[in-house]
Protein backbone atom coordinates (compact mmCIF):
# COMPACT_ATOMS: atom_id res chain seq x y z
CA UNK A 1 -12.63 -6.56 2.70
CA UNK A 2 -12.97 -4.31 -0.43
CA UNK A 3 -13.08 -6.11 -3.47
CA UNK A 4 -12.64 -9.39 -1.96
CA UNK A 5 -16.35 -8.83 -1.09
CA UNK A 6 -17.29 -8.61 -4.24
CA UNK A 7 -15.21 -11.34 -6.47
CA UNK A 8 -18.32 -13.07 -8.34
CA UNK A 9 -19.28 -14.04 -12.28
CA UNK A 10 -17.94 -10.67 -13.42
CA UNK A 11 -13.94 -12.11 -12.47
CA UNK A 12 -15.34 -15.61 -13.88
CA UNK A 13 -16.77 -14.32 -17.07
CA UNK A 14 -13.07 -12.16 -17.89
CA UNK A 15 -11.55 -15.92 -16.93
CA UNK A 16 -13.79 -17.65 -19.58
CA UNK A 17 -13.25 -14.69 -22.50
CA UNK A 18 -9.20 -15.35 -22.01
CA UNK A 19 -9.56 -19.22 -22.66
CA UNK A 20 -12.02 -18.45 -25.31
CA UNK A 21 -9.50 -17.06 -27.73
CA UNK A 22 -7.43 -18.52 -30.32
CA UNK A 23 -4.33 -18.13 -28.97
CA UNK A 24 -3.58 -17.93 -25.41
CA UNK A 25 0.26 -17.85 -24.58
CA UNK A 26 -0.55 -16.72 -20.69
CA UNK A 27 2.32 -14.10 -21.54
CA UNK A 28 2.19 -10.67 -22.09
CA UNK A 29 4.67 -10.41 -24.41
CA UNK A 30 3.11 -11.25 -28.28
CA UNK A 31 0.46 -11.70 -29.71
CA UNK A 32 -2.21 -13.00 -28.41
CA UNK A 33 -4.91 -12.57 -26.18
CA UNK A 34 -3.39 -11.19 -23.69
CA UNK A 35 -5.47 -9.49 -20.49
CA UNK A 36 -2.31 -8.41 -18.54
CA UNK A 37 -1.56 -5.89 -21.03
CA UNK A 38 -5.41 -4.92 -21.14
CA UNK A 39 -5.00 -4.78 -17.03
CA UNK A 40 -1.85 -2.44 -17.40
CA UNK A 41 -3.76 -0.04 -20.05
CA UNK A 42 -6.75 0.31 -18.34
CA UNK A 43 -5.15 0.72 -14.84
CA UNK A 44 -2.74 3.56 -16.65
CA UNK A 45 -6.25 5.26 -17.81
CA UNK A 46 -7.48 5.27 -14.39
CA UNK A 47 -4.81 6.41 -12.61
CA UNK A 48 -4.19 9.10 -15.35
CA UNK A 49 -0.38 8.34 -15.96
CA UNK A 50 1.52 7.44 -19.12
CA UNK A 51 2.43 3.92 -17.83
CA UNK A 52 1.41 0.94 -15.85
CA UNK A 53 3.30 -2.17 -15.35
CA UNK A 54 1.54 -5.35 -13.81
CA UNK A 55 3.81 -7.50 -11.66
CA UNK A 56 2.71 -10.82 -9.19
CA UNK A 57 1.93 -9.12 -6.07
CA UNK A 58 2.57 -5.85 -3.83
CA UNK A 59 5.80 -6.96 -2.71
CA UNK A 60 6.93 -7.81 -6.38
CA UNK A 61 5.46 -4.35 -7.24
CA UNK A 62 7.67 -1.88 -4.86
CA UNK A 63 10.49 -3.54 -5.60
CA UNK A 64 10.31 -3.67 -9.56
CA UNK A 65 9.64 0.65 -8.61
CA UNK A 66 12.80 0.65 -6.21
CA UNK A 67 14.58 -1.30 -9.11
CA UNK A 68 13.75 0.84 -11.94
CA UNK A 69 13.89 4.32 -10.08
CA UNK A 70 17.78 3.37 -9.76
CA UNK A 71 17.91 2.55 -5.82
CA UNK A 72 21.07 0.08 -4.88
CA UNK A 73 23.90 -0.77 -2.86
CA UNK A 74 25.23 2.25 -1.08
CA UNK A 75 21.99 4.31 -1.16
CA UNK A 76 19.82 5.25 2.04
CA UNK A 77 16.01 5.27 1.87
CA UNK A 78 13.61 6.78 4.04
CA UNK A 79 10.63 5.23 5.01
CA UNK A 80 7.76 5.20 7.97
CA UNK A 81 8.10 3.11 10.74
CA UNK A 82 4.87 2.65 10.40
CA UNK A 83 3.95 -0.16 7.31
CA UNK A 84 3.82 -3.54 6.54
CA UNK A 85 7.57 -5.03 6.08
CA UNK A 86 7.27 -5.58 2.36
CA UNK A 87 8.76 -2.35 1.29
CA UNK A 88 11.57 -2.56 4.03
CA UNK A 89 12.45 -6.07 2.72
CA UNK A 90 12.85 -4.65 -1.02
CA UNK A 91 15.05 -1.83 0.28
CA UNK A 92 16.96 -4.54 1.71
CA UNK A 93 16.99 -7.14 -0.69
CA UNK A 94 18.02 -4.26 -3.05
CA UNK A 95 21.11 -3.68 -0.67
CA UNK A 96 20.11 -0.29 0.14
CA UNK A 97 19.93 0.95 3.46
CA UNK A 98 16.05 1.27 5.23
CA UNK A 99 15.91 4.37 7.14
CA UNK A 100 12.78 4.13 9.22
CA UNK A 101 11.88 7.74 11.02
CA UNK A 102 8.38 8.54 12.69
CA UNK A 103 5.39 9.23 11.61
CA UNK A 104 3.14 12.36 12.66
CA UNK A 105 -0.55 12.41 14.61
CA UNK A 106 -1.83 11.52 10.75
CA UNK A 107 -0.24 7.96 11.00
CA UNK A 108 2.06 8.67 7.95
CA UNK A 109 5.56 10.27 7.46
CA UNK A 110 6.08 13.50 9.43
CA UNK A 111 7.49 15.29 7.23
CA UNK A 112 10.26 17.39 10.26
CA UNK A 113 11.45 13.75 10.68
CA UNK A 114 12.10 13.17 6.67
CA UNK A 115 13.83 16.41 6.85
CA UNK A 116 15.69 15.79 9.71
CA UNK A 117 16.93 11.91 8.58
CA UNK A 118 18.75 12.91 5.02
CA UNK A 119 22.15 12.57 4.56
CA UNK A 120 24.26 13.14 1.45
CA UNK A 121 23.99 9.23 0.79
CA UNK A 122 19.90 9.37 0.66
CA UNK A 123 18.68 8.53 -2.93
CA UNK A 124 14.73 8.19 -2.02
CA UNK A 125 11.54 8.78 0.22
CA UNK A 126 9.44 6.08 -0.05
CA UNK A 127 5.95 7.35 1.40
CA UNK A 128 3.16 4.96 1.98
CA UNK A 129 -0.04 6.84 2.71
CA UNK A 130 -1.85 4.00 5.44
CA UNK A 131 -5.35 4.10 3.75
CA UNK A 132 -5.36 7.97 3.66
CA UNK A 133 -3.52 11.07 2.43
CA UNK A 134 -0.09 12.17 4.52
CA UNK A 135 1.11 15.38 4.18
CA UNK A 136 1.98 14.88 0.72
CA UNK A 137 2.87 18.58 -0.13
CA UNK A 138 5.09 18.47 2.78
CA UNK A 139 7.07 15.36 1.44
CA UNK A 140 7.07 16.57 -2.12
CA UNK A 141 8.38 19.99 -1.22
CA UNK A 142 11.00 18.26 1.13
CA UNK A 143 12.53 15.61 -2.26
CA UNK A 144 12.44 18.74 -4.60
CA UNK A 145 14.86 20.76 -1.85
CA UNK A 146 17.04 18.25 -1.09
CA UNK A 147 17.02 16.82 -5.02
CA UNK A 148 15.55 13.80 -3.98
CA UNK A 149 13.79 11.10 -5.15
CA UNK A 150 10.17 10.65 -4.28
CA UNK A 151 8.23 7.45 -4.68
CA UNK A 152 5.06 5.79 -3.22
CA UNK A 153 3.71 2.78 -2.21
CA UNK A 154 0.43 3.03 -1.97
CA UNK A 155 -0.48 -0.08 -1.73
CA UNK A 156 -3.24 0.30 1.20
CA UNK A 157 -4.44 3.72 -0.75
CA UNK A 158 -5.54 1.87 -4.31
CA UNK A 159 -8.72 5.19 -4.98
CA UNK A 160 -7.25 7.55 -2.70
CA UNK A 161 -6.50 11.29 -3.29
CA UNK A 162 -5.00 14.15 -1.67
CA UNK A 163 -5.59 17.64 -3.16
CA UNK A 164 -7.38 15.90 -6.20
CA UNK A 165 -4.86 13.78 -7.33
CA UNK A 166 -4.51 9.93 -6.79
CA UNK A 167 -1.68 8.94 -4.89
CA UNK A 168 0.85 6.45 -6.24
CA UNK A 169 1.15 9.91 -8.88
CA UNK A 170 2.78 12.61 -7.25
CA UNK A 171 5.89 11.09 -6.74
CA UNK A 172 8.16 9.70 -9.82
CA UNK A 173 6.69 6.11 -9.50
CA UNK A 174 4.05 4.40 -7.30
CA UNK A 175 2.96 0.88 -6.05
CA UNK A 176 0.00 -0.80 -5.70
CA UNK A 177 -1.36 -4.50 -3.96
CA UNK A 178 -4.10 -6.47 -5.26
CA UNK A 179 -4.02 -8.82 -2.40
CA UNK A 180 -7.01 -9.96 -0.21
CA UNK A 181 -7.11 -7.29 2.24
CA UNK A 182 -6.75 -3.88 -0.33
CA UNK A 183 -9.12 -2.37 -2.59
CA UNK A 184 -8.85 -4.34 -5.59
CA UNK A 185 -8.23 -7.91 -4.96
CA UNK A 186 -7.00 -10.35 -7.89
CA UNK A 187 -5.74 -13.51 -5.19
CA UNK A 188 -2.14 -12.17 -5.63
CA UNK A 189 -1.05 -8.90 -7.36
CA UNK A 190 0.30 -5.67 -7.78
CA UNK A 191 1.08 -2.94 -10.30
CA UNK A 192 3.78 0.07 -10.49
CA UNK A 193 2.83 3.54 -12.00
CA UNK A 194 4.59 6.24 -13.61
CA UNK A 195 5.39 9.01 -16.08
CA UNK A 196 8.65 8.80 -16.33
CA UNK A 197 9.64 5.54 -19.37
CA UNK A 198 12.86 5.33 -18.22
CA UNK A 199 11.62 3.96 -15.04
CA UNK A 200 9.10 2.30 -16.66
CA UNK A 201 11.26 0.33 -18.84
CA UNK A 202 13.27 -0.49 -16.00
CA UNK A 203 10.83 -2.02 -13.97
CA UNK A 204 9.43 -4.33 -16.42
CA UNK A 205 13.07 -5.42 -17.40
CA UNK A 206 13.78 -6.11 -13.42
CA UNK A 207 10.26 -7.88 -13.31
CA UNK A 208 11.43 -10.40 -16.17
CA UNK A 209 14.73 -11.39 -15.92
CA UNK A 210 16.41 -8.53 -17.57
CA UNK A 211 14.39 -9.02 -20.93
CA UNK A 212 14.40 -5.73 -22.50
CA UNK A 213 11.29 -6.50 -24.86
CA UNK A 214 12.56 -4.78 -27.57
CA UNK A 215 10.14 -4.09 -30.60
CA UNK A 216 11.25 -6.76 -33.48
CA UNK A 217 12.78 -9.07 -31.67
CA UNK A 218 12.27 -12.55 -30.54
CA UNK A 219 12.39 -13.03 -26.46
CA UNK A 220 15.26 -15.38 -27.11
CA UNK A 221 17.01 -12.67 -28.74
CA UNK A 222 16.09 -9.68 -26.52
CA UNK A 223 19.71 -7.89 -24.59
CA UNK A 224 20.09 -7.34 -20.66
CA UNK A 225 21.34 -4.52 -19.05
CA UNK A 226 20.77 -5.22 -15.66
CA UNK A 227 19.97 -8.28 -13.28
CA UNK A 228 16.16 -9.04 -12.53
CA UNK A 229 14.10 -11.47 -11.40
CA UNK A 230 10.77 -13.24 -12.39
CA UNK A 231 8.29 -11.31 -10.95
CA UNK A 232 5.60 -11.36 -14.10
CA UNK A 233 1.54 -11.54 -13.31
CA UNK A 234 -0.50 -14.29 -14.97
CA UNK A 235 -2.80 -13.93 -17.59
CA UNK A 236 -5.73 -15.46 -15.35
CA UNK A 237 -4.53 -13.17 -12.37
CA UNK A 238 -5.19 -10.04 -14.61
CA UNK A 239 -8.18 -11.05 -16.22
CA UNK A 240 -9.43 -10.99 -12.12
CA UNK A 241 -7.54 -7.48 -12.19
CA UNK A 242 -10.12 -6.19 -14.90
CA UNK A 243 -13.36 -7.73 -12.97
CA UNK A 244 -12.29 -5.74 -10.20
CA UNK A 245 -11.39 -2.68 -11.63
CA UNK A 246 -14.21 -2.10 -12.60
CA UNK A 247 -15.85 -2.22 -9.74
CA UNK A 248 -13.47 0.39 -8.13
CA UNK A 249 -15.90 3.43 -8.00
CA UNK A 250 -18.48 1.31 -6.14
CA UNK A 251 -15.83 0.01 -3.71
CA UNK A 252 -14.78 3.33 -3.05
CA UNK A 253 -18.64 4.75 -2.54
CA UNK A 254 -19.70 2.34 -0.36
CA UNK A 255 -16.68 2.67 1.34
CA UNK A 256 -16.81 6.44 2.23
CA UNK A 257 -20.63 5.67 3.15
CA UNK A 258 -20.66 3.32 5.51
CA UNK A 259 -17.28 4.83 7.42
CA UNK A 260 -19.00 8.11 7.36
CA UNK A 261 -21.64 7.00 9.36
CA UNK A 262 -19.92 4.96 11.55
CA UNK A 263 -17.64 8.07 12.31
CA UNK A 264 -20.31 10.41 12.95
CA UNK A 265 -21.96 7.85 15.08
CA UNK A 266 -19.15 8.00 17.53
CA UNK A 267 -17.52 11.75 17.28
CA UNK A 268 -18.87 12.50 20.44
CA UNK A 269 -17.20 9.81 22.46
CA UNK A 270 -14.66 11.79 24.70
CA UNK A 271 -12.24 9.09 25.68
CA UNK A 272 -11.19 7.98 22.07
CA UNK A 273 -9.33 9.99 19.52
CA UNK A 274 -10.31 9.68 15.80
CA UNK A 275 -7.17 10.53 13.68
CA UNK A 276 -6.94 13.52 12.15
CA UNK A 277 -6.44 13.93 8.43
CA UNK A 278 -4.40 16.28 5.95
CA UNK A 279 -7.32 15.34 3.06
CA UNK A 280 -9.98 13.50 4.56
CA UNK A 281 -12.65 13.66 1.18
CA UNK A 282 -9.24 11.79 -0.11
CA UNK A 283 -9.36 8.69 1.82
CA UNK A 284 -10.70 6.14 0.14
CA UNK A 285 -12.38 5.26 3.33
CA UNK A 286 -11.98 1.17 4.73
CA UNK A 287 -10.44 1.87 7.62
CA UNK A 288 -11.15 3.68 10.75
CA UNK A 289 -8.51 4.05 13.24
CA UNK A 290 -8.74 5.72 16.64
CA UNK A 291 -6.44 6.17 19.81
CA UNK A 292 -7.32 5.36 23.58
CA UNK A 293 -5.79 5.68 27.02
CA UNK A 294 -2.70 3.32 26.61
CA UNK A 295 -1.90 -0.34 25.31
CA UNK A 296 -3.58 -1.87 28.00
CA UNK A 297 -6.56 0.53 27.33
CA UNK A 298 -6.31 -0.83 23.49
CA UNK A 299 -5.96 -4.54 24.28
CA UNK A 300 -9.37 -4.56 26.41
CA UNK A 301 -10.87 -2.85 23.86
CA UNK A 302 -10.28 -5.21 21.08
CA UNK A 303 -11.08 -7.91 23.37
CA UNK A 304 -14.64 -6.54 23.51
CA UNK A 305 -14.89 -6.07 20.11
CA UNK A 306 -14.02 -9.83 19.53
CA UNK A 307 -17.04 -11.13 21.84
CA UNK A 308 -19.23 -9.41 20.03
CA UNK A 309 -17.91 -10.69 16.64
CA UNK A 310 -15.78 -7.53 15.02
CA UNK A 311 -11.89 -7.98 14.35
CA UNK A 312 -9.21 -5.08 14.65
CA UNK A 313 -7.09 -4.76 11.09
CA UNK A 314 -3.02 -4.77 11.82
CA UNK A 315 -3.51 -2.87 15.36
CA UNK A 316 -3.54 -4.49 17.92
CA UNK A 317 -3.32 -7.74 16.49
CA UNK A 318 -0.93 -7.44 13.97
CA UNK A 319 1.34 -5.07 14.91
CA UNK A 320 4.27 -6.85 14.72
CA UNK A 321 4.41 -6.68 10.73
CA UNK A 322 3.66 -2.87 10.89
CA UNK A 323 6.34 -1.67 13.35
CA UNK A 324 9.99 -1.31 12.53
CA UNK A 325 11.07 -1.21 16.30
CA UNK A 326 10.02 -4.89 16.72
CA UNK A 327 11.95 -6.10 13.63
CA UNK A 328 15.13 -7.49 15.14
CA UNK A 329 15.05 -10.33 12.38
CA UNK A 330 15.82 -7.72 9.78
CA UNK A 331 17.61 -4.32 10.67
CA UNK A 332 20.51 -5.59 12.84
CA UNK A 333 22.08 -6.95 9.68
CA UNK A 334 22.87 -3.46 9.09
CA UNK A 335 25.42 -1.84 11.64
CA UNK A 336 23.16 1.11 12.00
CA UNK A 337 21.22 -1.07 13.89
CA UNK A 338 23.38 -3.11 15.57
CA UNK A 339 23.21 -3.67 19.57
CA UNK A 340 20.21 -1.11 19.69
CA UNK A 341 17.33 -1.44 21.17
CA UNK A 342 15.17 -0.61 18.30
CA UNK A 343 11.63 0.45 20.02
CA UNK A 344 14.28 3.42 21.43
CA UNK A 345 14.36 4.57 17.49
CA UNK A 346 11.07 5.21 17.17
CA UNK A 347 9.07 5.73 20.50
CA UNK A 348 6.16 8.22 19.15
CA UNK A 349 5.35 5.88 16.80
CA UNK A 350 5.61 2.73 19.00
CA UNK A 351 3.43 4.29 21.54
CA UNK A 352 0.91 5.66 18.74
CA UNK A 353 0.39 2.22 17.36
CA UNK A 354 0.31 0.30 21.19
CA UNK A 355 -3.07 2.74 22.08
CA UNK A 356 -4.89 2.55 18.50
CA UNK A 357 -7.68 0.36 17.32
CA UNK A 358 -8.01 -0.14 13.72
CA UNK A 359 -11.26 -1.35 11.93
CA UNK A 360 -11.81 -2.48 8.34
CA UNK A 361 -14.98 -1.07 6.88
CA UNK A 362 -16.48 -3.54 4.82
CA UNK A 363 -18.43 -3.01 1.41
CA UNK A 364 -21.19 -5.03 2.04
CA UNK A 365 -22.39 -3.75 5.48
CA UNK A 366 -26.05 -3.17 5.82
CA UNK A 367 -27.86 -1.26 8.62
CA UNK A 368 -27.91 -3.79 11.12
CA UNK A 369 -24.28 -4.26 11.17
CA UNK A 370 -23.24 -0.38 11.16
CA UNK A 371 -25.58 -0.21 14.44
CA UNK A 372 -23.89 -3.19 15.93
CA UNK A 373 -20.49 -2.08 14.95
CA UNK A 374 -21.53 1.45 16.76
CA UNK A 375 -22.91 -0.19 19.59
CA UNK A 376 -19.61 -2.25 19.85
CA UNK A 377 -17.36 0.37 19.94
CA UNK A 378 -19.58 3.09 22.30
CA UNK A 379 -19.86 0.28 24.56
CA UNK A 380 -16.28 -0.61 24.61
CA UNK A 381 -15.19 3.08 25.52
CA UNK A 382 -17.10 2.97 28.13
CA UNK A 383 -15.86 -0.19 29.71
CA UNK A 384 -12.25 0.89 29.35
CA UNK A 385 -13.26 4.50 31.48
């Protein structure tokens, strides 16, 4: 999956030049040799923003940018209802209040139901672009209005663009994952973004125990303003980071190649529907996702796909870590949620994600596999009718 395809002696050799210094504190802050600050400039560079701040892992990363961009008790947040659980946990664990709405035939926030969920109490939108660009304008026009706080987690959008600029950069911070299943992949990892050093500052402070890392002074001796936790990335963790960074633009390419011609392979099947996109030269292009009849109609088709050797990514089979109307562990500690059925909250969505088949588009696919892979799925539409 992405970079995990291609971790080799590049990530080895980065692991060998941090040992080989003279001084290796496997801490950021000092002198030293010290990749995790060579990570954080580098990433900044790419991304084109002012700051980067490298934390342990995706989870760690939208909640050191919920943290610094001010979100607490008392505050509402807006999210999708469609996205992994991580950035509903650090809403939560923040003691704000998640406020899941729908999301729109692109599979990301629709922007009528952002509009239609704020309330004097809502501080931010957290938008999380599923490996592609939502309407970001939309959004973006939407925070300004209401004087609201945009941020993103783009954690499944590492590359992407919409309009020509990268998300995790139009709002006032983003988030990134460097896990096994994203574009860049370090083991465990993540990374927040932004122009804005207040935020910045805060972040970093929240990601080490309230250390302010003032210039001068000794970490013993460093003052708190705020609670935090120990969220910091390893040395050896970013030195992977740098392998794999730069090997970005040829995970992107080969990306966008091979999902191209998978997707023009199968445009003229009638019975599925490819999702439509608001940028789709933005995507960064390992996913495909497309709708059929019903669940049922979805479940038989990812059955054939598994017989003839090719896994679905989060839907069907994982759908219960990507769907807020299933997560009855969670919400009903609020008393929003309380006694309600919560697939009743968000039925679009729930029925979007029941009838969709998503595929990961390897790096390393070669002809043989594309044809099989097209084979695979024209057969499949055929045997649901």
């Amino acid at each position: 999956m992405a970079g995990a395809e291609l971790i080799g002696r590049e990530e080895l050799a980065e692991i060998q030049d941090l040992f080989s210094g003279d001084k290796v504190n496997l801490y950021r802050y000092g002198g030293g040799n010290y990749k995790a600050r060579e990570l954080e400039e580098r990433f900044a560079e790419y991304m084109g923003v002012k700051y980067a701040h490298a934390v342990s892992s995706g989870t760690a990363a939208i909640h050191c940018a919920l943290a610094g961009a001010g979100i607490g008790p008392g505050d509402e947040v807006i999210t999708t209802a469609w996205t992994f659980i991580a950035p509903v946990e650090a809403i939560s664990a923040l003691g704000a209040l998640p406020v899941p709405v729908e999301i729109d035939e692109t599979y990301h926030l629709d922007p009528a139901e952002v509009e239609k969920a704020i309330t004097p109490a809502t501080k931010a939108v957290v938008a999380i672009p599923m490996w592609a660009s939502p309407k970001m304008a939309e959004i973006a026009g939407i925070c300004e209005k209401y004087d609201i706080m945009l941020i993103e987690d783009a954690a499944q959008a590492l590359g992407a663009t919409y309009r020509g600029r990268k998300l995790g950069t139009i709002g006032k911070v983003g988030s990134f994952s460097f896990d096994a299943g994203k574009t860049m992949h370090t083991g465990e990892g993540g990374i927040i973004v932004t122009d804005d050093k207040d935020i910045y500052d805060r972040a970093a402070e929240f990601s080490d125990h309230g250390h302010m890392h003032l210039d001068g002074l000794p970490r013993g001796k460093d003052p708190r303003r705020a609670k935090g936790l120990n969220l910091r990335l390893s040395e050896v963790t970013a030195a992977i980071g740098l392998a794999q960074l730069a090997k970005i633009d040829l995970i992107l390419l080969k990306s966008r190649e091979n999902k191209k011609r998978i997707k023009d392979a199968i445009r003229h099947i009638d019975n599925i529907m490819l999702r439509p996109f608001s940028d789709e030269n933005g995507s960064q292009g390992d996913t495909l996702i497309f709708r059929v009849r019903d669940r049922e109609a979805a479940l038989q088709f990812e059955a054939h796909l598994m017989e003839r050797g090719f896994g679905t990514k989060i839907l069907p089979e994982a759908l219960d870590w990507h769907f807020a109307g299933v997560w009855s562990h969670l919400l009903p500690e609020y008393d929003r949620y309380k006694g309600i059925d919560l697939e009743t909250l968000w039925p679009k969505t729930g029925t979007m994600l029941r009838s969709s088949i998503c595929l990961n588009i390897p790096v390393l696919m070669d002809d043989v596999i594309i044809e099989k892979l097209v084979e695979a799925i024209i057969t499949g539409a055929k045997e649901i009718g």
